[in-house]
C-alpha atoms as a PDB file:
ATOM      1  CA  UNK A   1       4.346  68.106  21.913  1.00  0.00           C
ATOM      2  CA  UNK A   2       2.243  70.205  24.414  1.00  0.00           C
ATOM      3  CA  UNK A   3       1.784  68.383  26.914  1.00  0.00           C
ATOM      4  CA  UNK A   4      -0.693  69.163  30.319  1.00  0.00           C
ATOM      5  CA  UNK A   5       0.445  67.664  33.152  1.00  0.00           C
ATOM      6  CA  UNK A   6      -1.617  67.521  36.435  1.00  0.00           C
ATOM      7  CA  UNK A   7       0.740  67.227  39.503  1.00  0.00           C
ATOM      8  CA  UNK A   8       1.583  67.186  43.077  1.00  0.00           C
ATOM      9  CA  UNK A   9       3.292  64.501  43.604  1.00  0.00           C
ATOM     10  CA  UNK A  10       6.899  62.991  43.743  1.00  0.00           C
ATOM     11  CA  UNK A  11       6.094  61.332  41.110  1.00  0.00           C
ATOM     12  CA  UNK A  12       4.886  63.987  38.724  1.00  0.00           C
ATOM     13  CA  UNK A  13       7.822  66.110  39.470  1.00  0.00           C
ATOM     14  CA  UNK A  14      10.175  63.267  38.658  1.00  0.00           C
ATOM     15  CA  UNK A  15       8.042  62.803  35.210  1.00  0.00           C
ATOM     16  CA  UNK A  16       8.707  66.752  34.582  1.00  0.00           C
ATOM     17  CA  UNK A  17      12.307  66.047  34.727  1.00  0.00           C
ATOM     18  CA  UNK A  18      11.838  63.196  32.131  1.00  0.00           C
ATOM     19  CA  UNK A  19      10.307  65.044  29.826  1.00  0.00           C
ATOM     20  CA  UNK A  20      11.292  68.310  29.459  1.00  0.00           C
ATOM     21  CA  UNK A  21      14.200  67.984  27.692  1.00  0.00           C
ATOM     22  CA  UNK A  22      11.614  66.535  24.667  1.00  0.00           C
ATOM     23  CA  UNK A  23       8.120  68.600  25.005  1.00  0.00           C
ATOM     24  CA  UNK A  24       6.545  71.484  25.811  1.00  0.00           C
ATOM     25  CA  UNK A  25       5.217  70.327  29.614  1.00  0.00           C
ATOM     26  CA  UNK A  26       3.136  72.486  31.710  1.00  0.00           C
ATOM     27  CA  UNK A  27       2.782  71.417  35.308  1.00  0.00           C
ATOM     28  CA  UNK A  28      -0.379  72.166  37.092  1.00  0.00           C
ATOM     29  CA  UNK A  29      -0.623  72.267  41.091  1.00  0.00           C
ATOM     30  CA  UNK A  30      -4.314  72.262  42.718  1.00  0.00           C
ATOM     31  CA  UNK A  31      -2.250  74.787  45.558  1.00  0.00           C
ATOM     32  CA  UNK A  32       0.761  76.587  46.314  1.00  0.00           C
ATOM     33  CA  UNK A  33       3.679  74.901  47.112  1.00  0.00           C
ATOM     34  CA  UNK A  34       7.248  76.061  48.188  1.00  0.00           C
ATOM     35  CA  UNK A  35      10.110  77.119  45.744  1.00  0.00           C
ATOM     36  CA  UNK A  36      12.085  74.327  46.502  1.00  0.00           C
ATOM     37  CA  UNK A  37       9.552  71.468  45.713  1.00  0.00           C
ATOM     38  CA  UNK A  38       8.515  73.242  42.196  1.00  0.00           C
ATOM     39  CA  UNK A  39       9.136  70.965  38.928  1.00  0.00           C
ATOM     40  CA  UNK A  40      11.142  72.160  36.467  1.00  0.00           C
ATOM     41  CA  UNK A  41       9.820  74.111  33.507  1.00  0.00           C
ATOM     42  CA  UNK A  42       6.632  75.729  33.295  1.00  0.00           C
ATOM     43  CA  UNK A  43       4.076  75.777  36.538  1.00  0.00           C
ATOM     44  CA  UNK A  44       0.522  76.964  36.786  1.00  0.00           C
ATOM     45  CA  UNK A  45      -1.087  76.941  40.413  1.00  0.00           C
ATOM     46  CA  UNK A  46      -5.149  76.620  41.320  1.00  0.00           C
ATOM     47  CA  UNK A  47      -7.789  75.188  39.777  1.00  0.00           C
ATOM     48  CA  UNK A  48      -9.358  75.566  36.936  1.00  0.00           C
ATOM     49  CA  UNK A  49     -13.111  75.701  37.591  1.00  0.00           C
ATOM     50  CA  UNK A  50     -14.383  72.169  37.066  1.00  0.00           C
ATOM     51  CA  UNK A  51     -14.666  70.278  34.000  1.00  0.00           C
ATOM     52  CA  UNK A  52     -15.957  73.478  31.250  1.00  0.00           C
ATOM     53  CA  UNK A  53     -12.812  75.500  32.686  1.00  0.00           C
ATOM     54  CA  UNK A  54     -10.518  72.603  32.189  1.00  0.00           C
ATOM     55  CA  UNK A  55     -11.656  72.197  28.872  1.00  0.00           C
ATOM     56  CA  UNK A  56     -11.412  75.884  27.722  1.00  0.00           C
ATOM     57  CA  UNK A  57      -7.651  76.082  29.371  1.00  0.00           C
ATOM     58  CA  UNK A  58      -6.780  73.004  27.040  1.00  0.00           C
ATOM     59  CA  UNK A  59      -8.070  74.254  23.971  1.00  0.00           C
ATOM     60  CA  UNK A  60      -6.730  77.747  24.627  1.00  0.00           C
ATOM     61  CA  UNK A  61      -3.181  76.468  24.934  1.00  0.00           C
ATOM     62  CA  UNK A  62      -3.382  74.053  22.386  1.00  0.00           C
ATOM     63  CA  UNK A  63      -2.315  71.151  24.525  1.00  0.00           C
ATOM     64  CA  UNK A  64      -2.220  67.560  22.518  1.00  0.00           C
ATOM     65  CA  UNK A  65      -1.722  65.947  25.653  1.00  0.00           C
ATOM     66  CA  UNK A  66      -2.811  65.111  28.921  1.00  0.00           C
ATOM     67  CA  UNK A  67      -1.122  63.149  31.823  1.00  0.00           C
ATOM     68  CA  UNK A  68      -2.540  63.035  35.005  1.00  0.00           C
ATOM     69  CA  UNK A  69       0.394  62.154  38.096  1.00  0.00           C
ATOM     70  CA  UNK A  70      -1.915  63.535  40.928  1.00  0.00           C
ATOM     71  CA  UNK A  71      -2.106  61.590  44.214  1.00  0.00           C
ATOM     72  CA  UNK A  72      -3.739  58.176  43.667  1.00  0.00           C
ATOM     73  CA  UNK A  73      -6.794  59.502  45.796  1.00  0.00           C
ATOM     74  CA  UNK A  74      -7.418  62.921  43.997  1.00  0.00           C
ATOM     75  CA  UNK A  75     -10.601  61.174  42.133  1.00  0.00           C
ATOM     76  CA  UNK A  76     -12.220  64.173  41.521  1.00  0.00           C
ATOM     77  CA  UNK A  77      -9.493  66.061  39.239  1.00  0.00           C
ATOM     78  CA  UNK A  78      -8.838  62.585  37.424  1.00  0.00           C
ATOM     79  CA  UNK A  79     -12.516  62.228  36.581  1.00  0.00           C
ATOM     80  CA  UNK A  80     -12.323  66.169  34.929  1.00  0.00           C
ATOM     81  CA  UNK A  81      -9.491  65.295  33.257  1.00  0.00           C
ATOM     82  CA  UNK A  82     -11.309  62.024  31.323  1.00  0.00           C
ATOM     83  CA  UNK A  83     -14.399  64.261  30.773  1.00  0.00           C
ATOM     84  CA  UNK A  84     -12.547  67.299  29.683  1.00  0.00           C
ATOM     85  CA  UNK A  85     -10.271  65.039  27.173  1.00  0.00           C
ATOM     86  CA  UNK A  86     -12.889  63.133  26.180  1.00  0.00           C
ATOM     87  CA  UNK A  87     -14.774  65.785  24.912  1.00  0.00           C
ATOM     88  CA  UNK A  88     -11.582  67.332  22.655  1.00  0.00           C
ATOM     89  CA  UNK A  89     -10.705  63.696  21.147  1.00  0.00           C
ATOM     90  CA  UNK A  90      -7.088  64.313  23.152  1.00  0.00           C
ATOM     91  CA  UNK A  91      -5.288  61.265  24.845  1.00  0.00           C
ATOM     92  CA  UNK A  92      -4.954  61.017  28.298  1.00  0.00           C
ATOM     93  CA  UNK A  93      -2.598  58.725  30.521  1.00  0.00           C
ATOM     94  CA  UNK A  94      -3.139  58.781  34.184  1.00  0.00           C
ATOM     95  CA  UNK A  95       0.389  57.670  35.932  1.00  0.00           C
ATOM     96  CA  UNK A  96       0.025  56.125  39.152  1.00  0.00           C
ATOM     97  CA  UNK A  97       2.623  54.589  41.391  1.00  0.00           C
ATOM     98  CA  UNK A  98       1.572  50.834  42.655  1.00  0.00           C
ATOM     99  CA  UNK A  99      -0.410  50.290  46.119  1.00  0.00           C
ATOM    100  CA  UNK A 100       1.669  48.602  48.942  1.00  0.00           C
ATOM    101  CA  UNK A 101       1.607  44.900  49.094  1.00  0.00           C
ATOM    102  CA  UNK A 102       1.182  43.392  52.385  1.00  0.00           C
ATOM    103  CA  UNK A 103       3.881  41.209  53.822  1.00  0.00           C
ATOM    104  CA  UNK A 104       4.588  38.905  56.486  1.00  0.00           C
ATOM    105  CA  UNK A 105       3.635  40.112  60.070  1.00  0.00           C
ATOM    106  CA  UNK A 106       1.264  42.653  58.737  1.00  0.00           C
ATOM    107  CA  UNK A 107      -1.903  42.588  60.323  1.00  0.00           C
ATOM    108  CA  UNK A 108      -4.317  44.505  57.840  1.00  0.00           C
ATOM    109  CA  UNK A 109      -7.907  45.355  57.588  1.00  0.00           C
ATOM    110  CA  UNK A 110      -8.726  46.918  53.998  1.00  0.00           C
ATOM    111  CA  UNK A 111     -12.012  49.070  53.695  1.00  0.00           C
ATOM    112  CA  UNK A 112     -13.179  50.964  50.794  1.00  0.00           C
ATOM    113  CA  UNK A 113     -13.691  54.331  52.391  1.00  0.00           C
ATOM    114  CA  UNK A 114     -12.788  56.141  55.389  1.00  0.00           C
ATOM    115  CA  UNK A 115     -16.562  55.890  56.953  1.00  0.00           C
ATOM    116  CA  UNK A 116     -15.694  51.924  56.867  1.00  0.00           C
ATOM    117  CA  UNK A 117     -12.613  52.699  58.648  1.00  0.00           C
ATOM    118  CA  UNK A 118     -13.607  54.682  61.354  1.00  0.00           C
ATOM    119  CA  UNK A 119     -16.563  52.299  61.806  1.00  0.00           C
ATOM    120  CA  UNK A 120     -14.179  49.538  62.712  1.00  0.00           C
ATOM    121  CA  UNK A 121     -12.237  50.927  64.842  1.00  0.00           C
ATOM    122  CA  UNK A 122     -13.300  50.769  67.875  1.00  0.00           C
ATOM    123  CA  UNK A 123     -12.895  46.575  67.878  1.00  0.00           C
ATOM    124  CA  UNK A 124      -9.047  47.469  66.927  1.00  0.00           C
ATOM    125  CA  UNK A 125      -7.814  49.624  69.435  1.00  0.00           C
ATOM    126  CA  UNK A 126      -8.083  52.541  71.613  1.00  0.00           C
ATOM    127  CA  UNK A 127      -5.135  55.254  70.450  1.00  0.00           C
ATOM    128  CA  UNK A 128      -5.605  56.051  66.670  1.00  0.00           C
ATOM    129  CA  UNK A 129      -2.901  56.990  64.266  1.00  0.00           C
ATOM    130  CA  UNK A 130      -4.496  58.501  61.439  1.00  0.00           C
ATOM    131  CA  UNK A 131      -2.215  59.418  58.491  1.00  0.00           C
ATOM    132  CA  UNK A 132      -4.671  59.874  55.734  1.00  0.00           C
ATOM    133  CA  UNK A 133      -4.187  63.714  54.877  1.00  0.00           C
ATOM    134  CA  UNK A 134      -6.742  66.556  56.080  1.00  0.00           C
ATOM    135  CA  UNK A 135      -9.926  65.828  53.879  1.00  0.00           C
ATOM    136  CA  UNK A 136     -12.053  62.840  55.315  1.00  0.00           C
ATOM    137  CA  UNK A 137     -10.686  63.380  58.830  1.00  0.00           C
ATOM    138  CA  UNK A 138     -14.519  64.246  60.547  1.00  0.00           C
ATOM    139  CA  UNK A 139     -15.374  61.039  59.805  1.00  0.00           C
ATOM    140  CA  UNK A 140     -13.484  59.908  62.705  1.00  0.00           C
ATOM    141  CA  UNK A 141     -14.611  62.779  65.003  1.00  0.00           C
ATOM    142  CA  UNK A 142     -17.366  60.640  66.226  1.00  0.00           C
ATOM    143  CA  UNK A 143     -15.243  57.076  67.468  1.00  0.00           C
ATOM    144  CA  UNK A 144     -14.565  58.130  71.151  1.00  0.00           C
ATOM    145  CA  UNK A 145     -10.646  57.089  70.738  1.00  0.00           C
ATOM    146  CA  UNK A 146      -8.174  59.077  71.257  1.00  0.00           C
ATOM    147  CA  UNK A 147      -6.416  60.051  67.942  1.00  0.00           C
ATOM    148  CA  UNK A 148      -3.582  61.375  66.726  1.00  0.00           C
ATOM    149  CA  UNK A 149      -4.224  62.880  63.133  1.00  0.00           C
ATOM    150  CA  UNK A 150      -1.077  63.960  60.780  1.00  0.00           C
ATOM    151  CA  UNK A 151      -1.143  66.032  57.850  1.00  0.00           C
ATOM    152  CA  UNK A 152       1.129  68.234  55.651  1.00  0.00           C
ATOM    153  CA  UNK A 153      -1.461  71.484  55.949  1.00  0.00           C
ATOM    154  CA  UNK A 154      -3.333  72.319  58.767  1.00  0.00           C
ATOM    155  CA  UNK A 155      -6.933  71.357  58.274  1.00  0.00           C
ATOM    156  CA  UNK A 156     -10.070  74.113  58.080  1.00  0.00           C
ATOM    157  CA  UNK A 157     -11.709  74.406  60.753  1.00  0.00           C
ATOM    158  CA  UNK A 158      -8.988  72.800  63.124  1.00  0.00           C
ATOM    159  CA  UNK A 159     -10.471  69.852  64.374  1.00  0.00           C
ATOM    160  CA  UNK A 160     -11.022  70.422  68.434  1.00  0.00           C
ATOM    161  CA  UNK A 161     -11.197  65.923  69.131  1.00  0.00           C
ATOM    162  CA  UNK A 162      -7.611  65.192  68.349  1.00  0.00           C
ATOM    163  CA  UNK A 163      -4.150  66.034  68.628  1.00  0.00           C
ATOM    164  CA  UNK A 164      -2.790  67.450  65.445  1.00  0.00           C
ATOM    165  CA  UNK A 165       0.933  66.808  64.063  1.00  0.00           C
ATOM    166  CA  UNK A 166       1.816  68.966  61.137  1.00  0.00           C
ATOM    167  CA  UNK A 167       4.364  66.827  59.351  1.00  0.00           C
ATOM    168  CA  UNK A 168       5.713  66.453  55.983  1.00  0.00           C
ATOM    169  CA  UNK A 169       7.583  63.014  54.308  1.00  0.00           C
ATOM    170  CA  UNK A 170       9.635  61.420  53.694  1.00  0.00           C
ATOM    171  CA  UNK A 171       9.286  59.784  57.208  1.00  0.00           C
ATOM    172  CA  UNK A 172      12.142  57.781  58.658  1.00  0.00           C
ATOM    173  CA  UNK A 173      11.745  54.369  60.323  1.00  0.00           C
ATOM    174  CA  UNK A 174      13.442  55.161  63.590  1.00  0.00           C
ATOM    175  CA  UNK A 175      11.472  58.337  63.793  1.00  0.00           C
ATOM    176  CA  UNK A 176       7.842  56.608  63.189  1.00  0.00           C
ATOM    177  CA  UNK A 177       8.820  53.849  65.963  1.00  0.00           C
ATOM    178  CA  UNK A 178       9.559  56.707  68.357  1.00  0.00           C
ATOM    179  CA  UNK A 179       6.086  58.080  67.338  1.00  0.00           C
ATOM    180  CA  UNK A 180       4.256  54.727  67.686  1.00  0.00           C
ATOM    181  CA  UNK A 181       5.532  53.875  70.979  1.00  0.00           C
ATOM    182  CA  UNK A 182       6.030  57.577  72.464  1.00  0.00           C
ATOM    183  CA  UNK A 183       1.974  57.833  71.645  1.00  0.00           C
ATOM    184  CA  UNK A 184       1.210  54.685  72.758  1.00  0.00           C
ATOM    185  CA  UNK A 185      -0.701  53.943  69.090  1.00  0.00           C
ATOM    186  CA  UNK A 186      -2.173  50.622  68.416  1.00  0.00           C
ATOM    187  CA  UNK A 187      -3.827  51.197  65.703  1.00  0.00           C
ATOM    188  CA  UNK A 188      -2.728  52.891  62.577  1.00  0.00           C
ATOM    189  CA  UNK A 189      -5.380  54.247  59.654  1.00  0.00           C
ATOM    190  CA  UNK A 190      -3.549  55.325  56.164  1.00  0.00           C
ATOM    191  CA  UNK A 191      -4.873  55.444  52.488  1.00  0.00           C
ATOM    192  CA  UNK A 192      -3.020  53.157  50.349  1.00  0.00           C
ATOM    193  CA  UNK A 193      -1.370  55.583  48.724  1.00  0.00           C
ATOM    194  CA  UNK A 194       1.747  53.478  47.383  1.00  0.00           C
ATOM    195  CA  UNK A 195       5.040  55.056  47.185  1.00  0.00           C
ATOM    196  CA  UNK A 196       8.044  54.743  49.569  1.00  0.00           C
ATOM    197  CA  UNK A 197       7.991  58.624  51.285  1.00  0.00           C
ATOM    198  CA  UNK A 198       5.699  57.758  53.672  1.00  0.00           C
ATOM    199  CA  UNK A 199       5.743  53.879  54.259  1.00  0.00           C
ATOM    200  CA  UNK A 200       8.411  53.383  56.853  1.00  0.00           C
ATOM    201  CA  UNK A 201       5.112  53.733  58.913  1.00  0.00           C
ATOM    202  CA  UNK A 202       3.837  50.088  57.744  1.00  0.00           C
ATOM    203  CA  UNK A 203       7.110  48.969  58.852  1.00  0.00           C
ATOM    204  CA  UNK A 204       6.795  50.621  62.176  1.00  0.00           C
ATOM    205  CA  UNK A 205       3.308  48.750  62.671  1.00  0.00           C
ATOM    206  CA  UNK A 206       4.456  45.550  61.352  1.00  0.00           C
ATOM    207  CA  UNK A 207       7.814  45.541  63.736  1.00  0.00           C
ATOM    208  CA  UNK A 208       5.716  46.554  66.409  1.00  0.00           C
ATOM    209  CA  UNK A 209       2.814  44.453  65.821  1.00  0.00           C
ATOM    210  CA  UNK A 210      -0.356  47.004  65.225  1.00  0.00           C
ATOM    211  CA  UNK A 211      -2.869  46.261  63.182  1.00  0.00           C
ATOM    212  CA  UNK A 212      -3.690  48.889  60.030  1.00  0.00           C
ATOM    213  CA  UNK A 213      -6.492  50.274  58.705  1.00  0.00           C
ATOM    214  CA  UNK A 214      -6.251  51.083  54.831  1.00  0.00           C
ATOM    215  CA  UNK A 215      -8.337  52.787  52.796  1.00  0.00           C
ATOM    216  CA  UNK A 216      -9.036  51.261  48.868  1.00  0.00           C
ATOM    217  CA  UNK A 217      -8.212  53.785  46.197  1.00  0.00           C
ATOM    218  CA  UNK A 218     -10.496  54.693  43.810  1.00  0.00           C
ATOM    219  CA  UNK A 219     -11.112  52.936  40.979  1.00  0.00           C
ATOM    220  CA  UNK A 220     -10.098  54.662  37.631  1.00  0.00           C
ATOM    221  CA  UNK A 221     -13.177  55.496  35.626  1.00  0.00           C
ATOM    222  CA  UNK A 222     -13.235  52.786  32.491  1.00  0.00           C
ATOM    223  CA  UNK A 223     -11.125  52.423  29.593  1.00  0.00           C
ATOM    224  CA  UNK A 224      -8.424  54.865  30.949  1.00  0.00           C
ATOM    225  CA  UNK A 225      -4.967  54.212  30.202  1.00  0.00           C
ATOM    226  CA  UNK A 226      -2.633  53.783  33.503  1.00  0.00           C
ATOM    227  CA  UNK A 227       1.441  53.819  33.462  1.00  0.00           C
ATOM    228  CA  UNK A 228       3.259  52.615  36.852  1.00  0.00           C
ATOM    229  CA  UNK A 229       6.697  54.796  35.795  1.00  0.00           C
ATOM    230  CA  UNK A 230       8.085  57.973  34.160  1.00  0.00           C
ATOM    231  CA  UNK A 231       9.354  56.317  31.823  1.00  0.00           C
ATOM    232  CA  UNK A 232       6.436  54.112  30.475  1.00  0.00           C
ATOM    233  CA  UNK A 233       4.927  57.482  30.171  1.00  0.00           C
ATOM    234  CA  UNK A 234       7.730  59.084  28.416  1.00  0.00           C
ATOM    235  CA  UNK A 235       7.515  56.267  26.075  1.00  0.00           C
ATOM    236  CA  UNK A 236       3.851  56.422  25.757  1.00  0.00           C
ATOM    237  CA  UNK A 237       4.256  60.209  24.439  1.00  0.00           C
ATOM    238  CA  UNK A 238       6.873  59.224  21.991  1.00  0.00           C
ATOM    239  CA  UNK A 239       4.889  56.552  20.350  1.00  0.00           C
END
């Protein structure tokens, strides 16, 4: 089978591995990434021009299916996807690893977008962690707290209010405690993306007592299909 899959993720490159041996899969990265974190088999970086050039690019390769592995929060290319699939009559399965569950000792505030996040802030703390990626960070230009923003790739224009750490997972426990208490952080912001690269920070907080911020996913538009593993999908296309 020809199958599209839209990547990025650990997860998506794991789900290459699964199924190449079995169809015809052709990865697809929104940007360039290095060598060394490509998935095996076929790769095609950039876009493809919204929701028409999606469309055209499907029916021009004769791909019978669709699985979308990007990052939990990439809402935009998921909703192209269910349009663009939609419109052909082809089946689409969005893979998606869980959220993180919160456990004893957490002390968590859940908001449904990153304007509700920075808007509560200021009642949390005074030195902010943020870990939610470059896009979304100038909603938090405006809190008066000092801030400490990671991301994988620098951010355009570089943002002038914080200190920027350019950093990529999987983090280490030991290394986010040093980070926590070297920074003096007490309070952390993150997206809930799931997944365990990047959540030794949540232990940090926890061990250390800080309260987090996260940020709701999403929802999936209605009447999509959703897998939690490679190999639900991998069963999915076989069936």
């Amino acid at each position: 089978m020809k199958v599209l899959l839209l990547g990025g993720t650990g997860e998506a490159r794991r789900l290459a591995d699964v199924l190449a041996a079995e169809h015809d899969v052709v990865s697809s990265l929104a940007g360039r990434i290095g060598e060394a974190r490509l998935p095996v088999g076929e790769v095609r970086q950039g876009g493809f021009g919204g929701v028409d050039g999606l469309t055209a690019w499907l029916v021009e390769h004769g791909v019978e299916a669709v699985v979308d592995a990007t990052h939990p929060f990439a809402a935009t290319m998921t909703a192209h996807a269910v349009a663009a699939t939609s419109a052909l009559g082809l089946p689409l399965l969005v893979l998606r690893r869980p959220g993180w569950r919160e456990q004893p000792g957490d002390i968590w505030h859940w908001t449904p977008d990153v304007a509700a996040a920075a808007a509560l802030l200021p009642a949390l703390g005074r030195r902010v962690f943020l870990t939610i990626g470059r896009q979304g960070l100038a909603a938090f230009a405006t809190t008066g707290l000092w801030t400490l923003a990671r991301c994988v790739d620098p951010p355009d224009p570089l943002p002038t209010w914080c200190e920027l750490l350019l950093d990529r997972g999987p983090y280490e426990l030991a290394a986010e405690l040093d980070l926590l208490q070297n920074h003096r952080i007490d309070v952390l912001v993150t997206k809930n993306s799931g997944g365990d690269m990047t959540a030794a920070k949540l232990t940090a907080a926890r061990e250390l007592g800080i309260p987090v911020v996260l940020i709701e996913r999403p929802p999936l538009p209605p009447g999509v299909a959703m897998a939690e593993t490679p190999d639900e999908v991998r069963r999915w296309l076989t069936n």
